[in-house]
C-alpha atoms as a PDB file:
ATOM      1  CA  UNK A   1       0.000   0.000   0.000  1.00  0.00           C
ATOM      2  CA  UNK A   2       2.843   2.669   0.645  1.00  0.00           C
ATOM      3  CA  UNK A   3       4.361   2.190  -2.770  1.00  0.00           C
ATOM      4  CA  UNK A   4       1.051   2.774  -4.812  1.00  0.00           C
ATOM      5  CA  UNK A   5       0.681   6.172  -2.075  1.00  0.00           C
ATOM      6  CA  UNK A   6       4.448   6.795  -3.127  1.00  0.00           C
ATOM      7  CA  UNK A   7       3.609   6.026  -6.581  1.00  0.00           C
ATOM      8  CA  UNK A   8       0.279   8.408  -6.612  1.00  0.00           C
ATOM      9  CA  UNK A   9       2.258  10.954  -4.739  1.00  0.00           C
ATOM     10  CA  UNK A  10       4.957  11.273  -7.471  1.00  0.00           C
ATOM     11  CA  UNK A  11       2.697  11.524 -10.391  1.00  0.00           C
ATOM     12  CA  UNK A  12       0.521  13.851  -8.493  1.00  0.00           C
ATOM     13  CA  UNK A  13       3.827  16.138  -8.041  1.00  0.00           C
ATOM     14  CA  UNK A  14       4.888  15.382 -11.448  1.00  0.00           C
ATOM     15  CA  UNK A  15       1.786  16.730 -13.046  1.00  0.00           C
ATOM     16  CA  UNK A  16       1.735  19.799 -11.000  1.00  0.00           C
ATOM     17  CA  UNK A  17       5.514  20.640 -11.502  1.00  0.00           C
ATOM     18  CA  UNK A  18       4.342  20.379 -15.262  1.00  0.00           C
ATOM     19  CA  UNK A  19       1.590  23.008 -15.133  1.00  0.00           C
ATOM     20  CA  UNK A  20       3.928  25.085 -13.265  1.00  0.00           C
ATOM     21  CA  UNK A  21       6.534  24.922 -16.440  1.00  0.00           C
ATOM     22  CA  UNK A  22       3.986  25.184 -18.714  1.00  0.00           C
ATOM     23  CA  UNK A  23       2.479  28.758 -16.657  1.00  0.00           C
ATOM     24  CA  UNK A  24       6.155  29.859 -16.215  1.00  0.00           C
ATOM     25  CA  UNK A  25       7.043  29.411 -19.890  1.00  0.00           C
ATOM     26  CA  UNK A  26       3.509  30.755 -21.523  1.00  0.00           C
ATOM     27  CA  UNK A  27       4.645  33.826 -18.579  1.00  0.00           C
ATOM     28  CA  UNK A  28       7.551  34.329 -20.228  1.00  0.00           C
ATOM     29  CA  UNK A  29       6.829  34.563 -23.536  1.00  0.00           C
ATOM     30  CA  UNK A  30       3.485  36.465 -23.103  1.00  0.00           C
ATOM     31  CA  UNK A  31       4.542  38.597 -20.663  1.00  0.00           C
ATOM     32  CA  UNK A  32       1.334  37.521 -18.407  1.00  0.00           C
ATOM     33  CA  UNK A  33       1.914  37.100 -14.413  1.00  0.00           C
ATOM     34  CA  UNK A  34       2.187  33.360 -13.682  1.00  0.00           C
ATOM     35  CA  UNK A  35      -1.041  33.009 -12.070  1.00  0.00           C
ATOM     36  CA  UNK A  36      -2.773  34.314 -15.343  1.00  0.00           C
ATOM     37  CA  UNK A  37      -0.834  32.002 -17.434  1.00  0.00           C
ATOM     38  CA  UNK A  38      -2.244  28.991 -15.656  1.00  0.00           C
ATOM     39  CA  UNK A  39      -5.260  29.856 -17.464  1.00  0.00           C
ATOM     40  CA  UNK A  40      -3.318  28.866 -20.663  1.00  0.00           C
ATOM     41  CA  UNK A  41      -1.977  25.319 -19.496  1.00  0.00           C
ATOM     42  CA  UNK A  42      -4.440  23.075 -21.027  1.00  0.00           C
ATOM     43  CA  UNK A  43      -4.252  24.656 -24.294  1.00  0.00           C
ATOM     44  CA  UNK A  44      -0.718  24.278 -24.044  1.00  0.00           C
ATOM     45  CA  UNK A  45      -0.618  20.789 -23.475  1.00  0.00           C
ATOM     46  CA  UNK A  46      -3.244  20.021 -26.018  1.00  0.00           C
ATOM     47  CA  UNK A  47      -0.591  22.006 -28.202  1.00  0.00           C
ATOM     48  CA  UNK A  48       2.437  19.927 -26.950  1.00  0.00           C
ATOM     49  CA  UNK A  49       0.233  16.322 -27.224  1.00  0.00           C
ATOM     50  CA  UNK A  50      -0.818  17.134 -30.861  1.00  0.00           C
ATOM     51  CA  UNK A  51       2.576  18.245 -31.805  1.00  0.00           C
ATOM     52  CA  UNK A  52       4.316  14.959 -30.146  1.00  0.00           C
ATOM     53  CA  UNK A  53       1.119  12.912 -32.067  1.00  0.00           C
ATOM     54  CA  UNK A  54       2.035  14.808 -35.456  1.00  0.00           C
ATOM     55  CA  UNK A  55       5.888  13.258 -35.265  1.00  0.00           C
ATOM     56  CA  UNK A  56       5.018   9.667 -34.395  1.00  0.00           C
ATOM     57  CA  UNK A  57       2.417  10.008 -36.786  1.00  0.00           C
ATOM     58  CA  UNK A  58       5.363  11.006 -39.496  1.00  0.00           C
ATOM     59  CA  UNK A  59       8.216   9.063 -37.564  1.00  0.00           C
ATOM     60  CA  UNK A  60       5.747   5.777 -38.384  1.00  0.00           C
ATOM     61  CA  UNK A  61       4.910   6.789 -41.904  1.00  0.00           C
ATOM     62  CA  UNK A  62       8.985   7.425 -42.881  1.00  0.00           C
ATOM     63  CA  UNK A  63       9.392   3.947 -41.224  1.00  0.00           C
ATOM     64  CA  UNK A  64       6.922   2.164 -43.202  1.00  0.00           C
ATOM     65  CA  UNK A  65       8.254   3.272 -46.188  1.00  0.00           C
ATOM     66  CA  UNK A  66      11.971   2.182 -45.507  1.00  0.00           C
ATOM     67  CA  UNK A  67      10.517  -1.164 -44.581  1.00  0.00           C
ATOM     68  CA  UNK A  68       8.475  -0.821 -48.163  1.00  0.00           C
ATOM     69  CA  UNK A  69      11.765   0.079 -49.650  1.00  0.00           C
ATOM     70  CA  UNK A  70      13.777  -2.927 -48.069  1.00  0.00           C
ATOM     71  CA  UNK A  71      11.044  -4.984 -48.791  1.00  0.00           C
ATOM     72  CA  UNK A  72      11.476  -3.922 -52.392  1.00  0.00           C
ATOM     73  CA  UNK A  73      15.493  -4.562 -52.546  1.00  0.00           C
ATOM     74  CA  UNK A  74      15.264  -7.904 -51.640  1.00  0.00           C
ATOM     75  CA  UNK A  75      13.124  -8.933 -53.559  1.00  0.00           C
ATOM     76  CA  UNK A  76      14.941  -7.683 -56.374  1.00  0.00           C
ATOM     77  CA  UNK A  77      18.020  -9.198 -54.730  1.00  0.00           C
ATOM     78  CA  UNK A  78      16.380 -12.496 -54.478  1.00  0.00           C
ATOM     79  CA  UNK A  79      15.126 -12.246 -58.370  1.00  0.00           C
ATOM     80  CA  UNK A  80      18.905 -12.267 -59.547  1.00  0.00           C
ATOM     81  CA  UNK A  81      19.914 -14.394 -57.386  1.00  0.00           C
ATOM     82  CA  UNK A  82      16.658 -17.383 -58.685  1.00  0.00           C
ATOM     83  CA  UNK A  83      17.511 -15.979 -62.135  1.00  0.00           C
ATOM     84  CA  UNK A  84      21.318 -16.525 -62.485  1.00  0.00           C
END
């Protein structure tokens, strides 16, 4: 029981030290007081999370197609080898 309260407790503090980067940052470059820029956090995040979705999204895609392009090479490599 103490390690899922430890456990809890860390994400808990992890999440809040995140809104308070988020607010300092959106401070900074807004020039807003931190407290106002806490108003801005969840857009933020919704920012960061599509952002991080948009590069997997093209990190998968330019890995599919070097696996399409392998795919491709050795099968050409395997046709000279069957033909010769």
């Amino acid at each position: 029981m103490g390690a899922f309260r430890t456990l809890l407790l860390l994400t808990a503090g992890a999440a809040v030290g995140g809104a308070v980067l988020v607010a300092y940052r959106v401070s900074q470059e807004t020039g807003k007081p931190l407290l106002e820029a806490f108003a801005d956090v969840p857009a933020e995040g919704r920012k960061v999370l599509c952002g991080l979705a948009d590069r997997a999204r093209d990190a998968f895609e330019y890995g599919r197609q070097m696996y399409q392009q392998k795919q491709e090479e050795l099968e050409e490599q395997l046709n000279s080898w069957t033909s010769s």
